[in-house]
C-alpha atoms as a PDB file:
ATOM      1  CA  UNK A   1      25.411  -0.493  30.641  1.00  0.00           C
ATOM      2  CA  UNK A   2      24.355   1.557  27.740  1.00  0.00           C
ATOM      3  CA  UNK A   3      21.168   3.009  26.601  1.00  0.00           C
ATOM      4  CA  UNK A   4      18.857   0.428  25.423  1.00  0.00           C
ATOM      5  CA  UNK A   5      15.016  -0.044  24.572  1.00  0.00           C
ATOM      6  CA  UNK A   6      13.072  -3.569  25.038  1.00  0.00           C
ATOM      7  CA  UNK A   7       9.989  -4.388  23.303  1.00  0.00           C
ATOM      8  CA  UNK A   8       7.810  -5.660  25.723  1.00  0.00           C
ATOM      9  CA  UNK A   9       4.593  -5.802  23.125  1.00  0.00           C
ATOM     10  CA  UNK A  10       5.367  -5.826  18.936  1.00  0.00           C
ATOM     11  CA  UNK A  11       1.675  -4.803  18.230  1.00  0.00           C
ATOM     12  CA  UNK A  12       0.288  -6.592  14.811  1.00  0.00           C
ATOM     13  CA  UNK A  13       4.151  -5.816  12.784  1.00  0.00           C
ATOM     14  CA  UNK A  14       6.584  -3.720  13.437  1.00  0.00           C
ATOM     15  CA  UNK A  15       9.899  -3.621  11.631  1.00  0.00           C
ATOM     16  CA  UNK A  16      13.258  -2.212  11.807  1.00  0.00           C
ATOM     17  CA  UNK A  17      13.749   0.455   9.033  1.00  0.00           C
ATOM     18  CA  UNK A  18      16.050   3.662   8.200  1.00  0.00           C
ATOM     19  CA  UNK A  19      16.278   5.233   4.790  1.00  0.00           C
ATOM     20  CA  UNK A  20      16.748   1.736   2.811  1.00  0.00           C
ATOM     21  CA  UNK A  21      19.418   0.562   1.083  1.00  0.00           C
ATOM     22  CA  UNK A  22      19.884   1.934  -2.665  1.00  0.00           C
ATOM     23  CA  UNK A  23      22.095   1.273  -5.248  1.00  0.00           C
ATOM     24  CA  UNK A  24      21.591  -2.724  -5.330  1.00  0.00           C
ATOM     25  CA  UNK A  25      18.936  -3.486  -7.604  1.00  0.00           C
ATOM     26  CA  UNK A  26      21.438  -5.236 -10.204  1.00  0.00           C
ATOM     27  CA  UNK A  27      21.959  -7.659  -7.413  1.00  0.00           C
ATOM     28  CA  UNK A  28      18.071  -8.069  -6.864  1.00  0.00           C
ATOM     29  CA  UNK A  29      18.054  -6.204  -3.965  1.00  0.00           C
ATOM     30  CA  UNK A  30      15.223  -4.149  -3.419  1.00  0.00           C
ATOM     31  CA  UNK A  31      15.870  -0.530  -1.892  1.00  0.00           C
ATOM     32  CA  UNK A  32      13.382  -1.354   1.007  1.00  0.00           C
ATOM     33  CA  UNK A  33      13.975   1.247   3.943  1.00  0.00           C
ATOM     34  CA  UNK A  34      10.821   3.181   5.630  1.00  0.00           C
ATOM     35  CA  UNK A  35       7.424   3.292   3.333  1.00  0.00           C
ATOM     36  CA  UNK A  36       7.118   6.919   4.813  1.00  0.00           C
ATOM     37  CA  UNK A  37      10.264   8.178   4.120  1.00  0.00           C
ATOM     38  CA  UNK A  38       9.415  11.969   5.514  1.00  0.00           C
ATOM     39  CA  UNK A  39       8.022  10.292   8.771  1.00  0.00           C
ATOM     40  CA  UNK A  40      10.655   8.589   9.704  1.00  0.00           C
ATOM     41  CA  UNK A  41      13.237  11.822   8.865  1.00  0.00           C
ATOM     42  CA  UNK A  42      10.707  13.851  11.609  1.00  0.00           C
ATOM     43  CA  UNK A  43      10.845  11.451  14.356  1.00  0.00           C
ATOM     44  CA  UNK A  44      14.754  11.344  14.061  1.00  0.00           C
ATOM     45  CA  UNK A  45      15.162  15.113  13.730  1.00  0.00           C
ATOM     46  CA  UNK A  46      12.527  15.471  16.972  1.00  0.00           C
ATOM     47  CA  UNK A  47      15.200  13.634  19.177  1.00  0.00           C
ATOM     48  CA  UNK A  48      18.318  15.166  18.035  1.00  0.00           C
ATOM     49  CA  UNK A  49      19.588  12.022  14.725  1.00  0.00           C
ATOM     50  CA  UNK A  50      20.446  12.513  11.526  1.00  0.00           C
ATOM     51  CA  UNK A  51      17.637  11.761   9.117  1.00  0.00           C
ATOM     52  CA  UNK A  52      18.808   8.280   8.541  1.00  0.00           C
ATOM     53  CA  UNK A  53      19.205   7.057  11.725  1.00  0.00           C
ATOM     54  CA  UNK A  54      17.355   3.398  12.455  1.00  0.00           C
ATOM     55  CA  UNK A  55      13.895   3.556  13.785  1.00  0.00           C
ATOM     56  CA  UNK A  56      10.499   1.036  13.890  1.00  0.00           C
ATOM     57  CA  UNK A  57       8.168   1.474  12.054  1.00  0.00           C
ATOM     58  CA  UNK A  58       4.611   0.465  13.348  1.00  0.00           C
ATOM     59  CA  UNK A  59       1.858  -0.985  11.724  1.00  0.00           C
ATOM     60  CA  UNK A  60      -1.569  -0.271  13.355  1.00  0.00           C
ATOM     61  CA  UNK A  61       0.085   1.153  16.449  1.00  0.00           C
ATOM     62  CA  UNK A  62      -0.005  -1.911  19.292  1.00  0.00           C
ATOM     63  CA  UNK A  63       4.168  -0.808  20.362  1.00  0.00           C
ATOM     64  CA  UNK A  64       4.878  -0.849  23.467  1.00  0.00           C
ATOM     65  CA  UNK A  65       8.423  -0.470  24.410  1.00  0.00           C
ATOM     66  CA  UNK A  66      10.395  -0.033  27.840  1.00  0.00           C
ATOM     67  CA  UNK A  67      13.450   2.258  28.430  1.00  0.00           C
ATOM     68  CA  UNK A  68      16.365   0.565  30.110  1.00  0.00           C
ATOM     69  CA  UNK A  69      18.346   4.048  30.842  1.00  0.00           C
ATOM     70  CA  UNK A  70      16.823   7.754  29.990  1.00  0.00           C
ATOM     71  CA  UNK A  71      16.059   8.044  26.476  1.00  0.00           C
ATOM     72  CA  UNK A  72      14.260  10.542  24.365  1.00  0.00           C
ATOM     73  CA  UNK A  73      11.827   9.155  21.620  1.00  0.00           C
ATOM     74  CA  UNK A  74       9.318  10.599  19.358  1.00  0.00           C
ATOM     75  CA  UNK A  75       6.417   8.668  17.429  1.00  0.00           C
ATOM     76  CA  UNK A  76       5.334  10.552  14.347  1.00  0.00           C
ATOM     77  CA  UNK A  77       3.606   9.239  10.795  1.00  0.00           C
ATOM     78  CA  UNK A  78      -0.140   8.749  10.731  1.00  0.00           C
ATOM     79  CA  UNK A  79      -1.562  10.307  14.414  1.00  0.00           C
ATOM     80  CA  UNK A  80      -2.272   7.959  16.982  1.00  0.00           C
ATOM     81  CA  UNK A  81      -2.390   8.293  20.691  1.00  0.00           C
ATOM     82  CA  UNK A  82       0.904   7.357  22.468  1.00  0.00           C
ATOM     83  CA  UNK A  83       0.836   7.206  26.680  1.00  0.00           C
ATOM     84  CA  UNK A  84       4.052   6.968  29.304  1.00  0.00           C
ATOM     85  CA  UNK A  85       3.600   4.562  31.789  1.00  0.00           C
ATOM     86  CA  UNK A  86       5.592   4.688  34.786  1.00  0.00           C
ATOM     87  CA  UNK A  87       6.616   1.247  36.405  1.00  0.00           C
ATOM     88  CA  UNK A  88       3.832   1.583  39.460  1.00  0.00           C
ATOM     89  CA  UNK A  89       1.620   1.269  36.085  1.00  0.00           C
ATOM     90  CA  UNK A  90       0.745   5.077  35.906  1.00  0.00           C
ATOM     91  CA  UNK A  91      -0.216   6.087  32.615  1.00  0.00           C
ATOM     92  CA  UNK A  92      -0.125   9.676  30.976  1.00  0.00           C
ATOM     93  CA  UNK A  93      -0.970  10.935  27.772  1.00  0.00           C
ATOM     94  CA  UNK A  94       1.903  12.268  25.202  1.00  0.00           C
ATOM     95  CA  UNK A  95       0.853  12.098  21.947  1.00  0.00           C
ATOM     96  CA  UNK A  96       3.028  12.256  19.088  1.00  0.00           C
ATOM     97  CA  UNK A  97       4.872  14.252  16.768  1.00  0.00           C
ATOM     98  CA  UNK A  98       7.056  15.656  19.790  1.00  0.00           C
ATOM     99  CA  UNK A  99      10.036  14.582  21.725  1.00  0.00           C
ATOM    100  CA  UNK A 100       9.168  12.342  24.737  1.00  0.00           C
ATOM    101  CA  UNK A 101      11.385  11.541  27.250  1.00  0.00           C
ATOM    102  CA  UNK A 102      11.170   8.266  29.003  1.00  0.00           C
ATOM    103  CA  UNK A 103      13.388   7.445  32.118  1.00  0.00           C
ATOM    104  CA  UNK A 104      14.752   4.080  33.324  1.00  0.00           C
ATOM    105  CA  UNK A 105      11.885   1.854  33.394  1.00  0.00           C
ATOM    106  CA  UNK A 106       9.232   3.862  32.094  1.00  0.00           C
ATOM    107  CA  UNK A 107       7.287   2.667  29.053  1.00  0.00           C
ATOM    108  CA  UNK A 108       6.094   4.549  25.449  1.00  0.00           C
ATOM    109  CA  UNK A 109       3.115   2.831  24.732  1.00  0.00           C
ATOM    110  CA  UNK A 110       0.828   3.365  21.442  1.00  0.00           C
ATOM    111  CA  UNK A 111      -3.006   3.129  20.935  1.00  0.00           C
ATOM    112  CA  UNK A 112      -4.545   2.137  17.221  1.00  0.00           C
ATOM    113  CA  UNK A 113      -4.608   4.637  14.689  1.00  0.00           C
ATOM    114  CA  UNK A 114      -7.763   6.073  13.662  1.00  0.00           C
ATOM    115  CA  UNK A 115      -6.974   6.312  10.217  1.00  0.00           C
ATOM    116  CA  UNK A 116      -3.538   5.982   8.453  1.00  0.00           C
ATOM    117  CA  UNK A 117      -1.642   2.586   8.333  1.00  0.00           C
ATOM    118  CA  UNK A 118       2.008   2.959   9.636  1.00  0.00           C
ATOM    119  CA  UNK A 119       3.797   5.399  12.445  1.00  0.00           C
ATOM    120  CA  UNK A 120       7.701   5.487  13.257  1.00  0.00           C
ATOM    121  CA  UNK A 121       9.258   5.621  16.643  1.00  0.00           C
ATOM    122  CA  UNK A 122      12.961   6.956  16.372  1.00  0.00           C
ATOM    123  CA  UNK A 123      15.096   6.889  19.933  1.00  0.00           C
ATOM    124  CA  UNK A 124      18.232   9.652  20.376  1.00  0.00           C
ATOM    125  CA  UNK A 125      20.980   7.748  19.209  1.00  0.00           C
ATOM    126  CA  UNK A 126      19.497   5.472  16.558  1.00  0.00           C
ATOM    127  CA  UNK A 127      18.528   1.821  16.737  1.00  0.00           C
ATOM    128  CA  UNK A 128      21.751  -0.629  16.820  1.00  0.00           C
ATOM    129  CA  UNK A 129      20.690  -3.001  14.521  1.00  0.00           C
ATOM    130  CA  UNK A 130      23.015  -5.145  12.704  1.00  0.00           C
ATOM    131  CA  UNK A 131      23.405  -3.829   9.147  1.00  0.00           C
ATOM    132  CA  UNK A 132      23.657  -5.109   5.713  1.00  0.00           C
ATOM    133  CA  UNK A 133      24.504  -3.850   2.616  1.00  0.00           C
ATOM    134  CA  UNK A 134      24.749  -0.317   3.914  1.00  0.00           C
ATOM    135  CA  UNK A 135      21.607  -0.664   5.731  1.00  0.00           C
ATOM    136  CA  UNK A 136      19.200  -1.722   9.077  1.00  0.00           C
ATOM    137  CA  UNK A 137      16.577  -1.871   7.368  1.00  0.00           C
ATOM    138  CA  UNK A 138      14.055  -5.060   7.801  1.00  0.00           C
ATOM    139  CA  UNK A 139      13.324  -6.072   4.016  1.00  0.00           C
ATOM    140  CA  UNK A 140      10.510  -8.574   3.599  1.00  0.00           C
ATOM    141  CA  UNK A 141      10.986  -9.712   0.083  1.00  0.00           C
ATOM    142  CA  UNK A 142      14.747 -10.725   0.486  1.00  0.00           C
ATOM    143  CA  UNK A 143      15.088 -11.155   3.924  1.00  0.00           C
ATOM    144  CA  UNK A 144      17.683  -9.282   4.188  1.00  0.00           C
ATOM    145  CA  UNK A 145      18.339  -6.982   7.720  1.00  0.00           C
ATOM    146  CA  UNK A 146      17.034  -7.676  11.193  1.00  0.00           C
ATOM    147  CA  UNK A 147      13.884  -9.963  12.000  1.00  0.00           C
ATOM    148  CA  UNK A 148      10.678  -8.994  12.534  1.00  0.00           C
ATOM    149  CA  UNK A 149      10.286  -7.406  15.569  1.00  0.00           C
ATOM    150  CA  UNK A 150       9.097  -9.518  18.394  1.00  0.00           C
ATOM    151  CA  UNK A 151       8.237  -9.479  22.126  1.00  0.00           C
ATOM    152  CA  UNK A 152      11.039  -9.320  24.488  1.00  0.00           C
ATOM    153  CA  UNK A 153      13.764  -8.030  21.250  1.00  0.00           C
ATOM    154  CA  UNK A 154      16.313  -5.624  23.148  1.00  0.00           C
ATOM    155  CA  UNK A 155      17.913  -2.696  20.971  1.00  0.00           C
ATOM    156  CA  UNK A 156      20.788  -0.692  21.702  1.00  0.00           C
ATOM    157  CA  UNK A 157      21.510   2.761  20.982  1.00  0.00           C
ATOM    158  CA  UNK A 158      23.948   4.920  19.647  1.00  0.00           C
ATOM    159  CA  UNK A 159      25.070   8.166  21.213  1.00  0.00           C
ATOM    160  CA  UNK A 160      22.416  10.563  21.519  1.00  0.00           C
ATOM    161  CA  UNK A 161      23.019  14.283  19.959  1.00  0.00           C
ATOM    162  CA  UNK A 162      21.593  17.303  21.492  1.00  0.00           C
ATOM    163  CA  UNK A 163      17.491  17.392  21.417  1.00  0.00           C
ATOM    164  CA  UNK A 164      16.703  20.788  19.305  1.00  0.00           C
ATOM    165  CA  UNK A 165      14.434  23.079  21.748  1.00  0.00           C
ATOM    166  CA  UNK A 166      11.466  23.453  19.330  1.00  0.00           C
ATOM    167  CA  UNK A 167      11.184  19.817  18.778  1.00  0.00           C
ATOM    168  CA  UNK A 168       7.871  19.623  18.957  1.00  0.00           C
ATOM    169  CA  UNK A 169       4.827  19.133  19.096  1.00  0.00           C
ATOM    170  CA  UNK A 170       5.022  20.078  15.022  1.00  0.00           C
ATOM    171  CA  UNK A 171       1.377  20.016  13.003  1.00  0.00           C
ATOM    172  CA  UNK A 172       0.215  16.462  11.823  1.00  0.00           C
ATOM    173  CA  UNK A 173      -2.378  15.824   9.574  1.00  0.00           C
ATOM    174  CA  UNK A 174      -4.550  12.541   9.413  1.00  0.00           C
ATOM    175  CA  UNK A 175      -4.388  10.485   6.400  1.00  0.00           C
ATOM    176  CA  UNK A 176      -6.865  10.705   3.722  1.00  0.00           C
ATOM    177  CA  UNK A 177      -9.619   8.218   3.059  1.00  0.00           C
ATOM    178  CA  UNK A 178      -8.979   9.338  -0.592  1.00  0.00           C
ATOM    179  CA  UNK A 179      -5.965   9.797  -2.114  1.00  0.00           C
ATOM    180  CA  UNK A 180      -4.813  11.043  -4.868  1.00  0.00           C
ATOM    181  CA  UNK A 181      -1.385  10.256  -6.789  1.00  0.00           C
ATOM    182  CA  UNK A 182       0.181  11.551  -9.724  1.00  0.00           C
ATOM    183  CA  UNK A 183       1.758   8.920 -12.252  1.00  0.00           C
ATOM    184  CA  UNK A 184       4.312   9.079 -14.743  1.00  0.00           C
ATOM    185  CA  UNK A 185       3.118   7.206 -18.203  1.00  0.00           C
ATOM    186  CA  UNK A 186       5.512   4.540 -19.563  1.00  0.00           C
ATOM    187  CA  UNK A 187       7.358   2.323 -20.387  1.00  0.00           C
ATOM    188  CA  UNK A 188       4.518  -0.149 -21.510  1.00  0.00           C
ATOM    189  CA  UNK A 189       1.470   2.610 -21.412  1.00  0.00           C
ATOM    190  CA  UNK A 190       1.121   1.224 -24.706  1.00  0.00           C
ATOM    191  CA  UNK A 191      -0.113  -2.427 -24.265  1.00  0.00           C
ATOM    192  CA  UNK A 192      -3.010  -0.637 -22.853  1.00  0.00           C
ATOM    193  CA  UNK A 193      -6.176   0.957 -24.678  1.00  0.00           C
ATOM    194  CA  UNK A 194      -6.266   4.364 -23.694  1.00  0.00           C
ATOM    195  CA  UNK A 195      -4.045   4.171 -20.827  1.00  0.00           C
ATOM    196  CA  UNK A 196      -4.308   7.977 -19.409  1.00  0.00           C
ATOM    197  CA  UNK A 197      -8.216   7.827 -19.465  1.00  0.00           C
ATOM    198  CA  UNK A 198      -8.280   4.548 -18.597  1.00  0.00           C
ATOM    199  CA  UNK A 199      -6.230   5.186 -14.665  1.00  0.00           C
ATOM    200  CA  UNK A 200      -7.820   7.959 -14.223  1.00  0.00           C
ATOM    201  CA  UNK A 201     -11.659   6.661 -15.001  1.00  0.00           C
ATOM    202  CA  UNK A 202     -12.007   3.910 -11.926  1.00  0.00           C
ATOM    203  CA  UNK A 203     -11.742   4.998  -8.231  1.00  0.00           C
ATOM    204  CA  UNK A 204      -9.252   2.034  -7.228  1.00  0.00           C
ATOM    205  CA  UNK A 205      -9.856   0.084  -3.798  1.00  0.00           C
ATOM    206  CA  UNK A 206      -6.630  -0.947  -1.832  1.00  0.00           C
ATOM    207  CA  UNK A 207      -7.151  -4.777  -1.506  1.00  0.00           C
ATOM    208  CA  UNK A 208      -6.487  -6.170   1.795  1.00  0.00           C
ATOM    209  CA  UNK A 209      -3.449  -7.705   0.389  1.00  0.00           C
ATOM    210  CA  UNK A 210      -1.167  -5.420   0.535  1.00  0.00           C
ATOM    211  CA  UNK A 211       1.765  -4.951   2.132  1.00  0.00           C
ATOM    212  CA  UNK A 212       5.420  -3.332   2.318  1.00  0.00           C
ATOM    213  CA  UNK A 213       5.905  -4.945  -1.087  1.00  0.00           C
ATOM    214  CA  UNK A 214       3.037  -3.890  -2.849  1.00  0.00           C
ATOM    215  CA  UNK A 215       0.058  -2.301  -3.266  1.00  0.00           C
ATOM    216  CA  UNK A 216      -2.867  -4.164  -4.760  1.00  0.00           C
ATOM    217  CA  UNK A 217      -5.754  -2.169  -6.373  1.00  0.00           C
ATOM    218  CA  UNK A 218      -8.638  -3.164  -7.152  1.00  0.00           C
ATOM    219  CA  UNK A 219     -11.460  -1.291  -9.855  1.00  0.00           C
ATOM    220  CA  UNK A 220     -12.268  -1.139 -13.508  1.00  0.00           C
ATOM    221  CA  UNK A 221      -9.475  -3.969 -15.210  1.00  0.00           C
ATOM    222  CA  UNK A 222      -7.488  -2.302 -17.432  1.00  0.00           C
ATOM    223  CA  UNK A 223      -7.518  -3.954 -21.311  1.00  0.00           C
ATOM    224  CA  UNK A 224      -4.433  -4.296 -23.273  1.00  0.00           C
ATOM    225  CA  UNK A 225      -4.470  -3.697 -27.453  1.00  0.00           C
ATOM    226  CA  UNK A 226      -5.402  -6.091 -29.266  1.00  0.00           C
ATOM    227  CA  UNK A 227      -1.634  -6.685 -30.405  1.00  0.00           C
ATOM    228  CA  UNK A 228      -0.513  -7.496 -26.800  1.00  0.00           C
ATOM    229  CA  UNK A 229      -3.931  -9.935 -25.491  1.00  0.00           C
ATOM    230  CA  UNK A 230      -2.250 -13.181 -24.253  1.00  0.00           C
ATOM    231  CA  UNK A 231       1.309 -12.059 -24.980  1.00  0.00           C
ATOM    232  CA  UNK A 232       4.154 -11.471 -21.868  1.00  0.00           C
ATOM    233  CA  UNK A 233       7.184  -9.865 -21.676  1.00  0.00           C
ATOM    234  CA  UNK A 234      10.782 -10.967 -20.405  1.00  0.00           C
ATOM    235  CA  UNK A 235      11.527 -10.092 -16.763  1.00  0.00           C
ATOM    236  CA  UNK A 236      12.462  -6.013 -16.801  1.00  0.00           C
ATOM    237  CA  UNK A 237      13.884  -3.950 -14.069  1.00  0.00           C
ATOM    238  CA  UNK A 238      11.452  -2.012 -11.518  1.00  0.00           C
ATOM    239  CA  UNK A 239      11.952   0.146  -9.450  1.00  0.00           C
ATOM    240  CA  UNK A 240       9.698   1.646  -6.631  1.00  0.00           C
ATOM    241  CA  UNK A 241       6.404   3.594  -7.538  1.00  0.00           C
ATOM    242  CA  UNK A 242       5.887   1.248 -10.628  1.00  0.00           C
ATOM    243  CA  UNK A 243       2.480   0.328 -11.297  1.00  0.00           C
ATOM    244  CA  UNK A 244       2.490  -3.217 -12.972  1.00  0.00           C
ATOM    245  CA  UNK A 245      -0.739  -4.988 -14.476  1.00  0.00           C
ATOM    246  CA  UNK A 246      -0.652  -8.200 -14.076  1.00  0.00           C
ATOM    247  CA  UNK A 247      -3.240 -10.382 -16.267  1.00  0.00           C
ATOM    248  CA  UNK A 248      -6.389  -9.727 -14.075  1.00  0.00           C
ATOM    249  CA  UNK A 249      -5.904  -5.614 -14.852  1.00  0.00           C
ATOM    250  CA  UNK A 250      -5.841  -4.579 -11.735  1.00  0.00           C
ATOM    251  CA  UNK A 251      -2.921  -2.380 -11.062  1.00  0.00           C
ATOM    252  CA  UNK A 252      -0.342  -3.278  -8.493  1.00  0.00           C
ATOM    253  CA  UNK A 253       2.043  -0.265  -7.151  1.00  0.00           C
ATOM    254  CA  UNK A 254       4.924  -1.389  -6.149  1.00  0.00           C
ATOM    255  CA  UNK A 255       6.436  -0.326  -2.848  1.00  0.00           C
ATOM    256  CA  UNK A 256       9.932   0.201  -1.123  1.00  0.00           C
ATOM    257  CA  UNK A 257       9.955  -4.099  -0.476  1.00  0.00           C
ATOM    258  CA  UNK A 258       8.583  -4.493  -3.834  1.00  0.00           C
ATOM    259  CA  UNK A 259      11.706  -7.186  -6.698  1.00  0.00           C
ATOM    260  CA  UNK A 260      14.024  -4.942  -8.861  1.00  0.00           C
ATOM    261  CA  UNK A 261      12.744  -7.120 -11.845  1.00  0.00           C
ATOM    262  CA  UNK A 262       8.817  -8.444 -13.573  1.00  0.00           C
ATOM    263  CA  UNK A 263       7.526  -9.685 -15.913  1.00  0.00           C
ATOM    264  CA  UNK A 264       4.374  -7.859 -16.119  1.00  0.00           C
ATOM    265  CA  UNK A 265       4.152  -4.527 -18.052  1.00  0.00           C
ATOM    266  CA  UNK A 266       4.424  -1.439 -16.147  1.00  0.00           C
ATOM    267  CA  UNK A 267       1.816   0.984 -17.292  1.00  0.00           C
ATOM    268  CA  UNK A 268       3.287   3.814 -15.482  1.00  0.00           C
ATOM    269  CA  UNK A 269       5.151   4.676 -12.414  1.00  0.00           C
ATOM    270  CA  UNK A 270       4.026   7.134  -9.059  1.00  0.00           C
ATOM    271  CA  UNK A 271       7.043   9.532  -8.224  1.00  0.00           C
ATOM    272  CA  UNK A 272       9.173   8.924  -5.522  1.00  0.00           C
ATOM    273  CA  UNK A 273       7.617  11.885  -3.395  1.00  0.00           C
ATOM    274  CA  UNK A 274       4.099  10.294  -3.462  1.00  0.00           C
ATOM    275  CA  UNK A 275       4.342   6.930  -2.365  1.00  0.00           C
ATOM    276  CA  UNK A 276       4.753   8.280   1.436  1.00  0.00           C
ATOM    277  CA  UNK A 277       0.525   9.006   0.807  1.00  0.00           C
ATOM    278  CA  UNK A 278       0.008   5.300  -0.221  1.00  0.00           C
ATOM    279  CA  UNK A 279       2.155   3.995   2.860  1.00  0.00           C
ATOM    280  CA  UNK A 280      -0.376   5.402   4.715  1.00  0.00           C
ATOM    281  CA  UNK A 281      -3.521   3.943   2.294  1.00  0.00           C
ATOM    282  CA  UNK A 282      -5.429   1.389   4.320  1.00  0.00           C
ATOM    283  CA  UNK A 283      -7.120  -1.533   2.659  1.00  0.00           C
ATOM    284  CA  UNK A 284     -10.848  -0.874   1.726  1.00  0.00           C
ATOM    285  CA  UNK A 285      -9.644   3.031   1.123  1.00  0.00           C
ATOM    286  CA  UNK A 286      -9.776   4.466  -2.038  1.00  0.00           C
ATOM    287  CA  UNK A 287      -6.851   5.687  -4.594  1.00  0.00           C
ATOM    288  CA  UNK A 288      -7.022   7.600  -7.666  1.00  0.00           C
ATOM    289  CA  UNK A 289      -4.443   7.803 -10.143  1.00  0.00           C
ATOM    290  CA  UNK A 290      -3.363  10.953 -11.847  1.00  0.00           C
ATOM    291  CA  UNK A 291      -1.790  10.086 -15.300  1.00  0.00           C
ATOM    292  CA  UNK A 292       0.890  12.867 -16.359  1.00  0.00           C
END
């Protein structure tokens, strides 16, 4: 038999994700993948993948997951408390952001964040998910890749490399209450009155919402011109990082789930390199957004 993890709790959602699936979006397929790209590239390098091996990713901790042969795992993303278990139900503290190793039977289980959203488990060898389009990766809008994860799902793994000897523990740092983004103007920054000034004048709130698709913000609506009150557009492609306005004003930024296509403007758009911070942006926290 070959090396395998079970899920023996799925904690409040927990998905299968690697580094997403680009290159689709003129079929409507969103590029979905990990919300925390750099997280999930840590855990894998910790136990000896390539970046874009399959992991979980975890939201609100909850995991708990038992090894079916010797396997080395590593949880890192927002810091949460992570325990082995041994099957006469002796637990000991691991913590994350190093390599674990777990042997038959034993169990990784993880506590609730304290602040921070999402975390990512990667196993040596990658998860064995069944791929489409190029990709394992759960997406919610489509439905495309594997289900949710649920109690009692059993994942095979791939051949494990060679564990590097510093692999861990590496310096984490907790999530921000605040958080600030930068954000590209255009292409409809001018249906808006004073765009620049007017992002960067409310302290937005992340509404309790969102999810893998988006992220809803609430704050000070944002008005369009005179020229554009009333009026909508055709359906134009999106991509991930854009921040649409829909007719209330508040901003939503899409994520890595989030359709290829609105009809919405799109006042501006967060780089690729900063939505990791908003993966980990819980709702009730607070965003601010940096026109450039």
């Amino acid at each position: 038999m070959g090396t395998a993890i079970t899920v023996t709790r799925s904690g409040p959602l927990t998905v299968v994700t690697d580094l997403g699936r680009p290159g689709h979006a003129h079929l409507g397929v969103p590029h979905s993948g990990a919300l925390d790209p750099d997280a999930l590239r840590l855990a894998n390098r910790l136990v000896g993948n390539a970046e874009g091996l399959a992991g979980l990713e975890v939201l609100l901790g909850g995991l708990e997951l038992r090894a079916e042969a010797g396997v080395t795992v590593a949880v890192t993303g927002t810091p949460m408390a992570a325990w082995r278990r041994d099957e006469d139900g002796t637990r000991r503290a691991v913590g994350s952001h190093r390599a674990v190793h777990l042997r038959a039977g034993q169990r990784l289980e993880l506590g609730v964040p304290a602040a921070g959203l999402r975390g990512y488990v990667a196993c040596a060898g990658g998860l064995e998910a069944a791929e489409e389009l190029g990709s394992r990766s759960t997406d919610l809008l489509s439905g495309l890749g594997p289900a949710v994860v649920a109690d009692g799902d059993r994942f095979e793994l791939g051949a494990a490399g060679e564990v590097p000897s510093d692999a861990g523990p590496v310096p984490v740092s907790v999530p921000a209450a605040r958080i600030a983004v930068p954000v590209l103007l255009g292409p409809r920054d001018d249906w808006f009155e004073d765009p620049a000034a007017a992002l960067r004048a409310s302290v937005w709130t992340v509404g309790s919402a969102s999810n893998r698709i988006g992220l809803r913000l609430a704050g000070q609506p944002l008005v369009r011109v005179p020229e554009w009150a009333g009026k909508e557009l055709p359906s134009e492609p999106m991509c991930p990082g854009a921040v649409q306005v829909p007719p209330s004003g508040e901003p939503v930024v899409f994520l890595a789930d989030g359709p290829t296509t609105g009809g919405y403007p799109v006042i501006g758009v967060v780089p690729e390199a900063a939505l990791g911070a908003l993966a980990q942006a819980r709702p009730g926290s607070e965003v601010l957004l940096r026109p450039r």
